[in-house]
Each structure stands twice: as structure tokens, then as C-alpha cells.
PDB file of N, CA and C in Angstrom:
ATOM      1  N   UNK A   1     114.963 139.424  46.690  1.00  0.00           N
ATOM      2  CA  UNK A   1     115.194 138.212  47.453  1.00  0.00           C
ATOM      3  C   UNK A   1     115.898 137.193  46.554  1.00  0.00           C
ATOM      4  N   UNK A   2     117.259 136.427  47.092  1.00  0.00           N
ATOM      5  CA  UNK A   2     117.686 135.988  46.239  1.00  0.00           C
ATOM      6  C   UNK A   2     117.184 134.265  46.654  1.00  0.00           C
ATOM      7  N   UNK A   3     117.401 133.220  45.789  1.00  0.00           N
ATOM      8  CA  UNK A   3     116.984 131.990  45.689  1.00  0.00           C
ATOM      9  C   UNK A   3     117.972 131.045  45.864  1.00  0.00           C
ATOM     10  N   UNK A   4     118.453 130.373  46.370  1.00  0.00           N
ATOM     11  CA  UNK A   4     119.897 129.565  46.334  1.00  0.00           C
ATOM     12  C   UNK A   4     119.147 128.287  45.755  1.00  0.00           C
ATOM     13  N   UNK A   5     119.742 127.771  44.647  1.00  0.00           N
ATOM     14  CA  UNK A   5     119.302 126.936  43.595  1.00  0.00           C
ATOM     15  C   UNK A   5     120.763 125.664  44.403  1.00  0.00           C
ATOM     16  N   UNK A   6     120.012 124.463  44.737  1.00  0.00           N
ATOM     17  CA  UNK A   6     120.560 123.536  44.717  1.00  0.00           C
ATOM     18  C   UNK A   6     121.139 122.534  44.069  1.00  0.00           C
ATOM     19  N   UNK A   7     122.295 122.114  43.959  1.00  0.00           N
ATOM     20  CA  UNK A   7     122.655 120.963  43.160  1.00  0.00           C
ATOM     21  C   UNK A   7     122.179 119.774  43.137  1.00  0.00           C
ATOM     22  N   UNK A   8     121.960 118.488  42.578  1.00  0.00           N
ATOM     23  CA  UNK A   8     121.411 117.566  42.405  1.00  0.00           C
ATOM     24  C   UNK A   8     121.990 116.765  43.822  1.00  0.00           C
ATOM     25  N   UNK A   9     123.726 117.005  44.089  1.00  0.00           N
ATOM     26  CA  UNK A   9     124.281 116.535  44.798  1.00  0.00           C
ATOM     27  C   UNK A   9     123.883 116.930  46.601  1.00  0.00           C
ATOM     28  N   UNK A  10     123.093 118.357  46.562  1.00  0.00           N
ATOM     29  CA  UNK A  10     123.249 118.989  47.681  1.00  0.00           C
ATOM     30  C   UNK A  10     121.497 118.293  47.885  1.00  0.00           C
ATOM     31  N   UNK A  11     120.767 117.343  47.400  1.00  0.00           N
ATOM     32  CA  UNK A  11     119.858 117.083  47.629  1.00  0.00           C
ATOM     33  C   UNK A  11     119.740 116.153  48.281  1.00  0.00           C
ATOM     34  N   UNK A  12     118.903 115.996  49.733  1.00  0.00           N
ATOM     35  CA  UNK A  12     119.222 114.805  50.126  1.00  0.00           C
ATOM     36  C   UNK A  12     118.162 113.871  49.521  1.00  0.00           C
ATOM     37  N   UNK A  13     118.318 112.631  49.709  1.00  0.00           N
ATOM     38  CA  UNK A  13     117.498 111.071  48.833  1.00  0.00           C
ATOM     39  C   UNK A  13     115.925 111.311  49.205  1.00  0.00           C
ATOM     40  N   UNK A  14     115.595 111.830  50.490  1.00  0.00           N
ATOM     41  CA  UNK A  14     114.364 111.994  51.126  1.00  0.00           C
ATOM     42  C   UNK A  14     113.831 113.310  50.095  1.00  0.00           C
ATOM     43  N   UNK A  15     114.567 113.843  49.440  1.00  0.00           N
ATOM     44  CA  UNK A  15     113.760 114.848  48.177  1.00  0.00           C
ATOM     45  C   UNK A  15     113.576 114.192  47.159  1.00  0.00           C
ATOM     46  N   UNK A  16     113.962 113.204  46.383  1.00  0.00           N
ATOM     47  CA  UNK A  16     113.778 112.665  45.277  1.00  0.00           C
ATOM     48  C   UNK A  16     113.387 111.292  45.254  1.00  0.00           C
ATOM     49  N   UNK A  17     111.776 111.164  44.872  1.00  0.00           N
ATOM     50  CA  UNK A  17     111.631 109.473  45.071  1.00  0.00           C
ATOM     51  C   UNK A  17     112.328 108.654  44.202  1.00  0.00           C
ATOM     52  N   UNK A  18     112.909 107.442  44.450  1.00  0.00           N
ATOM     53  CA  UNK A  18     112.925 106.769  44.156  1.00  0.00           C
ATOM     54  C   UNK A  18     112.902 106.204  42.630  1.00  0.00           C
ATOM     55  N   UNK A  19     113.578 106.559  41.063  1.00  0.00           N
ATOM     56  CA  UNK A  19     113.271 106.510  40.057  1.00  0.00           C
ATOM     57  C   UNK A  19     112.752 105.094  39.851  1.00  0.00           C
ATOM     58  N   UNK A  20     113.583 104.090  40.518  1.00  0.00           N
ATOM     59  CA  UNK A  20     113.823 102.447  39.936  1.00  0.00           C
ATOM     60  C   UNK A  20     112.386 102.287  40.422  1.00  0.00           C
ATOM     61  N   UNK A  21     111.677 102.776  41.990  1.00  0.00           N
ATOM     62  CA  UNK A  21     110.853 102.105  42.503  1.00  0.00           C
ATOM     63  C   UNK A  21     109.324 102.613  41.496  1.00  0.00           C
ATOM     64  N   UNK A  22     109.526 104.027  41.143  1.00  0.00           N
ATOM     65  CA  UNK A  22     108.614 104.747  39.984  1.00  0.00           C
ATOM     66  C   UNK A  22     108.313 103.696  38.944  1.00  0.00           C
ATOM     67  N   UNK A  23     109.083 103.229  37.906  1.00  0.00           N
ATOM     68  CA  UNK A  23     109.047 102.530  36.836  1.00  0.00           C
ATOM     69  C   UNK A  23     108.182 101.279  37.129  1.00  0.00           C
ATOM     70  N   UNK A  24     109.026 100.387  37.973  1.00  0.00           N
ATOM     71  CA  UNK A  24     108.225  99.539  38.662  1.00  0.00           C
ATOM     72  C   UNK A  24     106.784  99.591  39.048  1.00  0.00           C
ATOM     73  N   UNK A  25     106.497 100.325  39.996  1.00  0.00           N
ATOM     74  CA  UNK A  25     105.077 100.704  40.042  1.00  0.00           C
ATOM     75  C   UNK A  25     104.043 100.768  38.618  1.00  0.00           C
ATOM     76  N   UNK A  26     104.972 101.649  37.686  1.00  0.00           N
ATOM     77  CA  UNK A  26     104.044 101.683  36.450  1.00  0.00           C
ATOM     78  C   UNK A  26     103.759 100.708  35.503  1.00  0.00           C
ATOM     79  N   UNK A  27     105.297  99.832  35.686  1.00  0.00           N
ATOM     80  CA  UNK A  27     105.399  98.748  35.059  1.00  0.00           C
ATOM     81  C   UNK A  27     104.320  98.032  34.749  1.00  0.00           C
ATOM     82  N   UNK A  28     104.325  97.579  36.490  1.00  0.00           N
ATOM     83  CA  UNK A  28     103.375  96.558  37.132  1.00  0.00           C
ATOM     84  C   UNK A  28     101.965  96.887  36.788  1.00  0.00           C
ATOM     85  N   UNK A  29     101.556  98.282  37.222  1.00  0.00           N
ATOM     86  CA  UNK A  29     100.056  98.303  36.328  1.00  0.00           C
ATOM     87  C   UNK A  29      99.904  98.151  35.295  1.00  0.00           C
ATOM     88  N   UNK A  30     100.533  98.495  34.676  1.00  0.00           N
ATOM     89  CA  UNK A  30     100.205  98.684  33.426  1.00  0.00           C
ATOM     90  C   UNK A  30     100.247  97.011  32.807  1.00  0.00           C
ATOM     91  N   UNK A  31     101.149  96.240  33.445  1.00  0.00           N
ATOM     92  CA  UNK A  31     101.185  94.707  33.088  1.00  0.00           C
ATOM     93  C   UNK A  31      99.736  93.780  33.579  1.00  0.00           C
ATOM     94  N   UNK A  32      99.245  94.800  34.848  1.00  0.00           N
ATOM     95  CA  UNK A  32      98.669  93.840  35.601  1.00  0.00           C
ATOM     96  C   UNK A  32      97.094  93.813  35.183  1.00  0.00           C
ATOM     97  N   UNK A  33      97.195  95.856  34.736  1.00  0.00           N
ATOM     98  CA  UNK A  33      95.793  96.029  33.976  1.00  0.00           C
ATOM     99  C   UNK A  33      95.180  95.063  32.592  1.00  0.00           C
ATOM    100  N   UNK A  34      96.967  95.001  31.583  1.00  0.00           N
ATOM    101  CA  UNK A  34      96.395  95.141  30.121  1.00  0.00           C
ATOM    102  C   UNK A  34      96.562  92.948  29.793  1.00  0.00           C
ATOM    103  N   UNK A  35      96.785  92.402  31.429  1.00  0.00           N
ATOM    104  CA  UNK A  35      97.114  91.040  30.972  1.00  0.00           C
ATOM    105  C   UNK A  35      95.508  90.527  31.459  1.00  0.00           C
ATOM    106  N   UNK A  36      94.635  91.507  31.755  1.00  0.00           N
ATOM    107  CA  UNK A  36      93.304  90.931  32.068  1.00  0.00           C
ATOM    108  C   UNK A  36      92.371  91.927  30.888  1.00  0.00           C
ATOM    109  N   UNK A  37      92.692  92.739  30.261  1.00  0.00           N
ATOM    110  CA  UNK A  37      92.125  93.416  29.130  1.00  0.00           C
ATOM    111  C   UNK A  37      92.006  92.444  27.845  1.00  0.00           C
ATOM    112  N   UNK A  38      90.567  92.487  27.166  1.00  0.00           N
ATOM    113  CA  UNK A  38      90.341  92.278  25.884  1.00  0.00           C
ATOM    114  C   UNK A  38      89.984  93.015  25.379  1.00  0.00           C
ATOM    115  N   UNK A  39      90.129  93.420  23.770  1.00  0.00           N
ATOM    116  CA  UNK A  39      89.722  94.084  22.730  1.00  0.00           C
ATOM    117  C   UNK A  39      90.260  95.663  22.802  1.00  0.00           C
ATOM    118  N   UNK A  40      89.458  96.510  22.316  1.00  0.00           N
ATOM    119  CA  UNK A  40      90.206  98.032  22.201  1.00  0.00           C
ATOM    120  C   UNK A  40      90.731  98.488  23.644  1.00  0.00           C
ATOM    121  N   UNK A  41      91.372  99.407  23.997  1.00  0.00           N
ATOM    122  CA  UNK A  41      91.431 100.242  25.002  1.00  0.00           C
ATOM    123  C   UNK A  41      91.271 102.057  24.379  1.00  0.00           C
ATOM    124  N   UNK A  42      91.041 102.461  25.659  1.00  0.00           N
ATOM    125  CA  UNK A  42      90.459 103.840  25.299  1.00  0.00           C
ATOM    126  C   UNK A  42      91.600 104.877  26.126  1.00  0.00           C
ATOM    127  N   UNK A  43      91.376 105.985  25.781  1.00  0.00           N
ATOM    128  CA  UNK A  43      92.749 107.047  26.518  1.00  0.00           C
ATOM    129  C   UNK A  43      92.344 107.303  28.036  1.00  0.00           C
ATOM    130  N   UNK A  44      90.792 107.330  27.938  1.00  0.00           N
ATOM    131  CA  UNK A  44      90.075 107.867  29.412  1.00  0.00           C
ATOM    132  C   UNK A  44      91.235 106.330  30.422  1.00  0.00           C
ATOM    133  N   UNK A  45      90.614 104.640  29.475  1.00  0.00           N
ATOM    134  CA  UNK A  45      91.236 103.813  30.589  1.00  0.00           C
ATOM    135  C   UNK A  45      92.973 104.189  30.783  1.00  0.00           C
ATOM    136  N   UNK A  46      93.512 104.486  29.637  1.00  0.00           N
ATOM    137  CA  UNK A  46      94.702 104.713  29.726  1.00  0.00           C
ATOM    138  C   UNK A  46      95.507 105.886  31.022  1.00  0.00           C
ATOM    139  N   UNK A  47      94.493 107.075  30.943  1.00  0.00           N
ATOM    140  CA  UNK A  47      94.386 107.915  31.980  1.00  0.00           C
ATOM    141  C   UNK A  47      94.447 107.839  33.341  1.00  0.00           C
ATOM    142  N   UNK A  48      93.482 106.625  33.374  1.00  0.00           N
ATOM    143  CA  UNK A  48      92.892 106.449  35.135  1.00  0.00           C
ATOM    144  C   UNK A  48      93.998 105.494  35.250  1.00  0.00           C
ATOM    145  N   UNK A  49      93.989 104.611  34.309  1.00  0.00           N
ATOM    146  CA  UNK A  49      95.349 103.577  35.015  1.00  0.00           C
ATOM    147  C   UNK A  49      96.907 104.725  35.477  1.00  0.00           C
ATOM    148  N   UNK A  50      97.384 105.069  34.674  1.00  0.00           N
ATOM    149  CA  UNK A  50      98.492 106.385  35.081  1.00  0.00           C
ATOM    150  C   UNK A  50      98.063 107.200  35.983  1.00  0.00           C
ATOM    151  N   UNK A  51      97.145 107.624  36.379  1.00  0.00           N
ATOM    152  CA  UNK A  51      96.422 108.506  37.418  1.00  0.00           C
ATOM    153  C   UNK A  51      97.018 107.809  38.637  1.00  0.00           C
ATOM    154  N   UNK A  52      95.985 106.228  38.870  1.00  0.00           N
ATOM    155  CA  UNK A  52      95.865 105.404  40.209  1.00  0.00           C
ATOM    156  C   UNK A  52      97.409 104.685  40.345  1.00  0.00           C
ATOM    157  N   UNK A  53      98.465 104.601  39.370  1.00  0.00           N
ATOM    158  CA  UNK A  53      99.796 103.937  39.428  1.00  0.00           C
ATOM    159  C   UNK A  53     100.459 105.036  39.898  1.00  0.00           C
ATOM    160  N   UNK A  54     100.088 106.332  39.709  1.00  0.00           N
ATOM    161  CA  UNK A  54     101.135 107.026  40.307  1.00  0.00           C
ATOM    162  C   UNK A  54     101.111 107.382  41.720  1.00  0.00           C
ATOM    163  N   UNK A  55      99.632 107.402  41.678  1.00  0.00           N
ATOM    164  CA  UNK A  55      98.959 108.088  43.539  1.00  0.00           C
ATOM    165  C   UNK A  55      99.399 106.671  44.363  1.00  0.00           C
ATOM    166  N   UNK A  56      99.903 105.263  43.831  1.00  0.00           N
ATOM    167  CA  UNK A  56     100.647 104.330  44.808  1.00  0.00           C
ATOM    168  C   UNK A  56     101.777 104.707  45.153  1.00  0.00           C
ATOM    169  N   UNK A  57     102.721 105.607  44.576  1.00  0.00           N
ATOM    170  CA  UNK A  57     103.633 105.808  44.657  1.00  0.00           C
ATOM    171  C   UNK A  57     103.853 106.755  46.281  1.00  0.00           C
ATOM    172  N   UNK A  58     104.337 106.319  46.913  1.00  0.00           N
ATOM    173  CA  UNK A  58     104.457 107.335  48.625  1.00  0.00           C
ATOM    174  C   UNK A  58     105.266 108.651  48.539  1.00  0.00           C
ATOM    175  N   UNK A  59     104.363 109.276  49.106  1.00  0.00           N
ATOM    176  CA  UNK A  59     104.506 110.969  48.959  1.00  0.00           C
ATOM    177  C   UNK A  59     103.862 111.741  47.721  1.00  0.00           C
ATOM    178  N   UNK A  60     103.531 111.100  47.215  1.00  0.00           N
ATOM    179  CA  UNK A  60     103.004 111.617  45.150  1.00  0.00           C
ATOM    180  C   UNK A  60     100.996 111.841  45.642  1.00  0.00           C
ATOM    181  N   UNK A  61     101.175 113.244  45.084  1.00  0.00           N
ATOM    182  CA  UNK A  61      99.748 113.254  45.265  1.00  0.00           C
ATOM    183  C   UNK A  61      99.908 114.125  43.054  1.00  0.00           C
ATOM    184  N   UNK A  62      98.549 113.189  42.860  1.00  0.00           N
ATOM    185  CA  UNK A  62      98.445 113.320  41.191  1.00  0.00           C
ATOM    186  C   UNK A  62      97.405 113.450  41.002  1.00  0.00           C
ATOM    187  N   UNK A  63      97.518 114.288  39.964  1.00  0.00           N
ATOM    188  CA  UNK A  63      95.345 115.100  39.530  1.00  0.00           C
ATOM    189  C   UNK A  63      95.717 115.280  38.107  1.00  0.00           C
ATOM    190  N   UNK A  64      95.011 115.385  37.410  1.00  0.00           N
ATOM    191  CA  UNK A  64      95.013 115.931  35.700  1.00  0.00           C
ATOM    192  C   UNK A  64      94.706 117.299  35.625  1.00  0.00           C
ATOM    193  N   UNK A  65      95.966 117.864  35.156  1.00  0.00           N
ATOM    194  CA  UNK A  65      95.290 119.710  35.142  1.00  0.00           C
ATOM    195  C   UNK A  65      94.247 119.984  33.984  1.00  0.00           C
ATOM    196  N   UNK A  66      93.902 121.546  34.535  1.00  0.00           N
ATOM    197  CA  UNK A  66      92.659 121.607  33.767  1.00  0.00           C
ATOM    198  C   UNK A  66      93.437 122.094  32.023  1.00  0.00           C
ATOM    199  N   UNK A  67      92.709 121.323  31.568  1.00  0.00           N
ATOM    200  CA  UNK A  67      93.185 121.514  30.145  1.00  0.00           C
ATOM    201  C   UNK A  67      93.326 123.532  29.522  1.00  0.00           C
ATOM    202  N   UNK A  68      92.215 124.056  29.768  1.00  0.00           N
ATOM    203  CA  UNK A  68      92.144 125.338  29.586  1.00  0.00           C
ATOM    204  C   UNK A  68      93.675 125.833  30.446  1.00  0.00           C
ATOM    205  N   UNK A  69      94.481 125.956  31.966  1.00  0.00           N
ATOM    206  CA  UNK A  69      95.038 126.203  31.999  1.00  0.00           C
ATOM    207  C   UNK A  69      96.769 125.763  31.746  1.00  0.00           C
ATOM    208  N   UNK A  70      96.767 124.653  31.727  1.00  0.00           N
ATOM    209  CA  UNK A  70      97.696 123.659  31.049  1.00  0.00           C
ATOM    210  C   UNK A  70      98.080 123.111  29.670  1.00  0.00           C
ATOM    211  N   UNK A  71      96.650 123.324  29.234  1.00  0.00           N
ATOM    212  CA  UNK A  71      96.634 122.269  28.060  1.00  0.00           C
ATOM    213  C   UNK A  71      96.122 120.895  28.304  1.00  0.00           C
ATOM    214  N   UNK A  72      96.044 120.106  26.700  1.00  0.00           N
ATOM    215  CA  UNK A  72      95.566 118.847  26.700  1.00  0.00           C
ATOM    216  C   UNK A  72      96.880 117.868  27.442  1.00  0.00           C
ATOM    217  N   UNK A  73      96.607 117.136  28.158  1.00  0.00           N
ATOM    218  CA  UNK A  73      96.983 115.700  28.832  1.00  0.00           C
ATOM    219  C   UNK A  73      98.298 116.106  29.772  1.00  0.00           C
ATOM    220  N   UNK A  74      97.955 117.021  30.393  1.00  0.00           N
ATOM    221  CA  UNK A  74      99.265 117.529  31.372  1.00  0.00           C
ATOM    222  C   UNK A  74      98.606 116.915  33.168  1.00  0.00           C
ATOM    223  N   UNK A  75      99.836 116.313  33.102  1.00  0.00           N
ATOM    224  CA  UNK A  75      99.705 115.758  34.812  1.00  0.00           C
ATOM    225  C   UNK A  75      99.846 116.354  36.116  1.00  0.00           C
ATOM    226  N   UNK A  76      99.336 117.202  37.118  1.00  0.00           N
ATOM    227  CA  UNK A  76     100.157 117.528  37.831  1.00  0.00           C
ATOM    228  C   UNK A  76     100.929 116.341  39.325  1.00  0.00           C
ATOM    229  N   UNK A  77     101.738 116.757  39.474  1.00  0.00           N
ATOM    230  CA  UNK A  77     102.393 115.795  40.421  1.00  0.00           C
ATOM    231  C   UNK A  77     103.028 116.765  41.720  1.00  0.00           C
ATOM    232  N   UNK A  78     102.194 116.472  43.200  1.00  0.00           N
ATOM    233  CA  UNK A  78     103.218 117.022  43.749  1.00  0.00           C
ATOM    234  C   UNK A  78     103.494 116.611  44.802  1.00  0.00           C
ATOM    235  N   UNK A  79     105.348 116.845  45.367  1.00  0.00           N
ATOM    236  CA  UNK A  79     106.101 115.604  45.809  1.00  0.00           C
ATOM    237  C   UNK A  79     106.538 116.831  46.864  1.00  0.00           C
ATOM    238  N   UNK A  80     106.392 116.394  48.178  1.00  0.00           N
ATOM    239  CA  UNK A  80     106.708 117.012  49.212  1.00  0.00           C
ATOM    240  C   UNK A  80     107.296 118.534  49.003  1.00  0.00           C
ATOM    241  N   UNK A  81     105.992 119.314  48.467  1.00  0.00           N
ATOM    242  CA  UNK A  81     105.828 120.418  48.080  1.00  0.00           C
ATOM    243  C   UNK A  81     106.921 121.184  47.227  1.00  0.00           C
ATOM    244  N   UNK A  82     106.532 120.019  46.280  1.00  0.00           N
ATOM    245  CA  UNK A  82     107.045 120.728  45.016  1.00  0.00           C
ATOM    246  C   UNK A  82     105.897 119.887  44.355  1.00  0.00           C
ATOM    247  N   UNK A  83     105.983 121.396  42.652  1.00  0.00           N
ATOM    248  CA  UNK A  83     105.230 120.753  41.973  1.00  0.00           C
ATOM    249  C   UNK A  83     105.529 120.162  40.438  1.00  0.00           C
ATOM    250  N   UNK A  84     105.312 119.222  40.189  1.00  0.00           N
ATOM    251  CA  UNK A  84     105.937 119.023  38.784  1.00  0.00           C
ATOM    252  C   UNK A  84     104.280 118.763  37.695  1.00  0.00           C
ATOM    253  N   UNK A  85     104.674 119.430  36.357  1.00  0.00           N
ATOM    254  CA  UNK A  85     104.159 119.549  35.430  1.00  0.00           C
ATOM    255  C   UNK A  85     104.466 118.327  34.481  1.00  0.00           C
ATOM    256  N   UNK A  86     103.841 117.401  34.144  1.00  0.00           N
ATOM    257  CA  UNK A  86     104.509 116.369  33.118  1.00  0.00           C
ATOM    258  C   UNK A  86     103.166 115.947  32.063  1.00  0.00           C
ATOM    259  N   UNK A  87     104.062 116.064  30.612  1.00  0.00           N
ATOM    260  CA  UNK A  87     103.269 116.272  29.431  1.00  0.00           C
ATOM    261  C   UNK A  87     102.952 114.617  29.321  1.00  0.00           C
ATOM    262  N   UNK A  88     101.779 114.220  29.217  1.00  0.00           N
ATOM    263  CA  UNK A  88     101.722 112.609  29.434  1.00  0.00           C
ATOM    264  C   UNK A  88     100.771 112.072  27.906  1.00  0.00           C
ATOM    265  N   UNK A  89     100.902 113.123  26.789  1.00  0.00           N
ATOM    266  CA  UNK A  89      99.917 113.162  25.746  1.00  0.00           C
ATOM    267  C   UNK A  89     101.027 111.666  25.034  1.00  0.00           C
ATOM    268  N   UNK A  90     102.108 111.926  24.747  1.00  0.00           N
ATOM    269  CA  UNK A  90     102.927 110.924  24.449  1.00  0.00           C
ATOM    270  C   UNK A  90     102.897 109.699  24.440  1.00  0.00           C
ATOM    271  N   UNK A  91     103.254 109.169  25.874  1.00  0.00           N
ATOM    272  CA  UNK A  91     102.899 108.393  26.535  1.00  0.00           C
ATOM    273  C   UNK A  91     101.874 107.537  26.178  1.00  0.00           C
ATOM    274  N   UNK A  92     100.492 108.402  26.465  1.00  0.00           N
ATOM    275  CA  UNK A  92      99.127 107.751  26.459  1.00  0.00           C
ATOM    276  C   UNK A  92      98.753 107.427  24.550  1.00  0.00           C
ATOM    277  N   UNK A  93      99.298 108.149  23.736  1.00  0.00           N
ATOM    278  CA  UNK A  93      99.191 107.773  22.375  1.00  0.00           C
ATOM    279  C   UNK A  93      99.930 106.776  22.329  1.00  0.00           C
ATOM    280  N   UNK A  94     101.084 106.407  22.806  1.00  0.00           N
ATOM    281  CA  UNK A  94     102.135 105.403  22.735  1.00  0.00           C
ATOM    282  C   UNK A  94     101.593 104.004  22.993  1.00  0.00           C
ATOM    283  N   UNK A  95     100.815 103.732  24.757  1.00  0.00           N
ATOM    284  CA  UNK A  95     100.237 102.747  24.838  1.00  0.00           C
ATOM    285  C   UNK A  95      99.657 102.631  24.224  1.00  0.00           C
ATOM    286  N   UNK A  96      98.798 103.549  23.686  1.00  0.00           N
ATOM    287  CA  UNK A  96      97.177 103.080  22.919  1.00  0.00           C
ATOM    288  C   UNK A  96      97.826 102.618  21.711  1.00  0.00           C
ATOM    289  N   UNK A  97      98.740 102.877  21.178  1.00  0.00           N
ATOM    290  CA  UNK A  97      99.320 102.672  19.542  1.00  0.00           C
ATOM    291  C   UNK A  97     100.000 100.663  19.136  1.00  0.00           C
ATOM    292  N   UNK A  98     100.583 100.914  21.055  1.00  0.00           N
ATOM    293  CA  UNK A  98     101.672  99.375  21.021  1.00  0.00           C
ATOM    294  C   UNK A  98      99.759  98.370  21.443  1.00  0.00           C
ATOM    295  N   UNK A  99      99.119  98.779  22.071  1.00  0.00           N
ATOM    296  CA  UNK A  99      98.262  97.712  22.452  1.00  0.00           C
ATOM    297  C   UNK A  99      97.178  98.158  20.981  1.00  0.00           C
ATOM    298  N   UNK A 100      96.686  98.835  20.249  1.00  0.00           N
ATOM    299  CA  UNK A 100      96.588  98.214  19.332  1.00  0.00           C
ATOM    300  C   UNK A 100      96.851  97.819  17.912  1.00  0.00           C
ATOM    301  N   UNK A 101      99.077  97.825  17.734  1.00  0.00           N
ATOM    302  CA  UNK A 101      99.292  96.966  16.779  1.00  0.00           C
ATOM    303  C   UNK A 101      99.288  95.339  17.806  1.00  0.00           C
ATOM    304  N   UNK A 102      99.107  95.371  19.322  1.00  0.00           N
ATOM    305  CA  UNK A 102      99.317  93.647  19.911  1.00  0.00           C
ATOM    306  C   UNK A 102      97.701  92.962  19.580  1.00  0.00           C
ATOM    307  N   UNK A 103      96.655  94.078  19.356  1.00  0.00           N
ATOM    308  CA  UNK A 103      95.252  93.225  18.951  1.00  0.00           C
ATOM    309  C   UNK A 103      95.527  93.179  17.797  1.00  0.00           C
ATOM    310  N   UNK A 104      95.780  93.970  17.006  1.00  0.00           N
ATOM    311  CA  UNK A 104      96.324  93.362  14.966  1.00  0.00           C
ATOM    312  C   UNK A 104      97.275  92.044  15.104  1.00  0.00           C
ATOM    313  N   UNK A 105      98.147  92.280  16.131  1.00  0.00           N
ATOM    314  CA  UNK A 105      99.380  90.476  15.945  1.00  0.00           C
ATOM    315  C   UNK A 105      98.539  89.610  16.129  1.00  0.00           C
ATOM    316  N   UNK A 106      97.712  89.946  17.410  1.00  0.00           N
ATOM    317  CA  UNK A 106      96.689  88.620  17.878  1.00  0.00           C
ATOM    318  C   UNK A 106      95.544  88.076  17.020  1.00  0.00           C
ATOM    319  N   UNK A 107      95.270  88.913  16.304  1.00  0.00           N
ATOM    320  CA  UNK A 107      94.214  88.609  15.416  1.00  0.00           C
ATOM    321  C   UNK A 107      94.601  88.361  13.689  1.00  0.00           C
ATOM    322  N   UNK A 108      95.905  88.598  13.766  1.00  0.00           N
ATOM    323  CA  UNK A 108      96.320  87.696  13.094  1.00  0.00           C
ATOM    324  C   UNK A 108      96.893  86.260  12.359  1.00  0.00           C
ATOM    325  N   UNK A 109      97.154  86.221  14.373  1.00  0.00           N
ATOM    326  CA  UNK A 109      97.796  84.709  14.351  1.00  0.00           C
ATOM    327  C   UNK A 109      97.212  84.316  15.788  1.00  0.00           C
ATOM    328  N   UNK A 110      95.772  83.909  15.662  1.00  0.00           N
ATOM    329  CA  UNK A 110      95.490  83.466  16.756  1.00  0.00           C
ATOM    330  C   UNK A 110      96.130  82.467  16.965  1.00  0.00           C
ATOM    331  N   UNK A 111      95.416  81.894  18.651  1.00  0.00           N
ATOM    332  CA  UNK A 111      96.378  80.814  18.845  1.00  0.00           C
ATOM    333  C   UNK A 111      95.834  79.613  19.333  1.00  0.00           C
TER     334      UNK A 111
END
């Protein structure tokens, strides 16, 4: 059985959400979570916030795969039956790394 693999072009817009409106969404939590946060943050909060920012997103249904068959910090995402795999270990070290060198600035130069 053969597969006819589509071009990016032969896709219509109703297959691919929205990138600009994606970012946004994450933006915003992630602004809206960490501007009412004090002191450490943890990967679990880092998790659930990326979890619940993405399941706003329309059509996106998102779960955390099981580590044994995936591996550590793999997302699954799936978008009007398709499924996407996305490695989110990055990411979640990344926030945790920028929010806490911003408690080292802050506690350096309070205000």
C-alpha cells in the first residue's frame, strides 16, 4: 500500500494550528503564572503549567507519555488525528534555569 506524502503547500490551514496563536497562548501563561509566583519553582509546576497552556489551545488534546515507553519529559500532542511526539526536557530545564538566575538578580538588588 502506497502512502502519498503531502507537501506543506498541499495542506490546507484547517491542518495546521495556528503557530503565532501557539506562542501566544504559552507566552501568556507562562507570564501570567510566574508574575504571581514567589521563591523557587519546581519542574512538576513547570509541567502542569505547559500541560494546561497547551490543552487551551483548540483542537490540541496533551498528556505526558509514559516515561518507560518514551522516555523522560516527552509530550504527547494530538491534533486532529495526528500525533506529535515533542521532547519538552529542554524547555522545562530552560525555564527553571532563567527563573532561577531572575530570584539570584532579585535578591541581589532588591528593590
Amino acid at each position: 500500500m502506497e502512502r502519498k506524502l503531502n507537501r506543506v503547500s498541499d495542506l490546507s490551514s484547517s491542518d495546521s494550528p495556528d503557530s503565532g496563536e501557539i506562542k501566544k497562548i504559552i507566552f501568556h501563561s507562562l507570564l501570567s503564572y510566574l508574575s504571581k509566583k514567589e521563591g523557587p519553582l519546581s519542574k512538576t509546576e513547570i509541567k502542569d503549567l505547559l500541560l494546561d497552556s497547551l490543552n487551551l489551545i483548540k483542537g490540541f488534546r496533551v498528556e505526558w507519555a509514559e516515561i518507560r515507553k518514551f522516555g523522560k519529559g516527552k509530550l504527547l500532542v494530538s491534533y486532529h488525528h495526528k500525533m506529535m511526539v515533542l521532547e519538552m526536557e529542554d524547555t522545562i530545564n530552560t525555564i527553571l534555569k532563567l527563573w532561577e538566575n531572575y530570584l539570584d538578580s532579585k535578591e541581589k538588588n532588591p528593590s
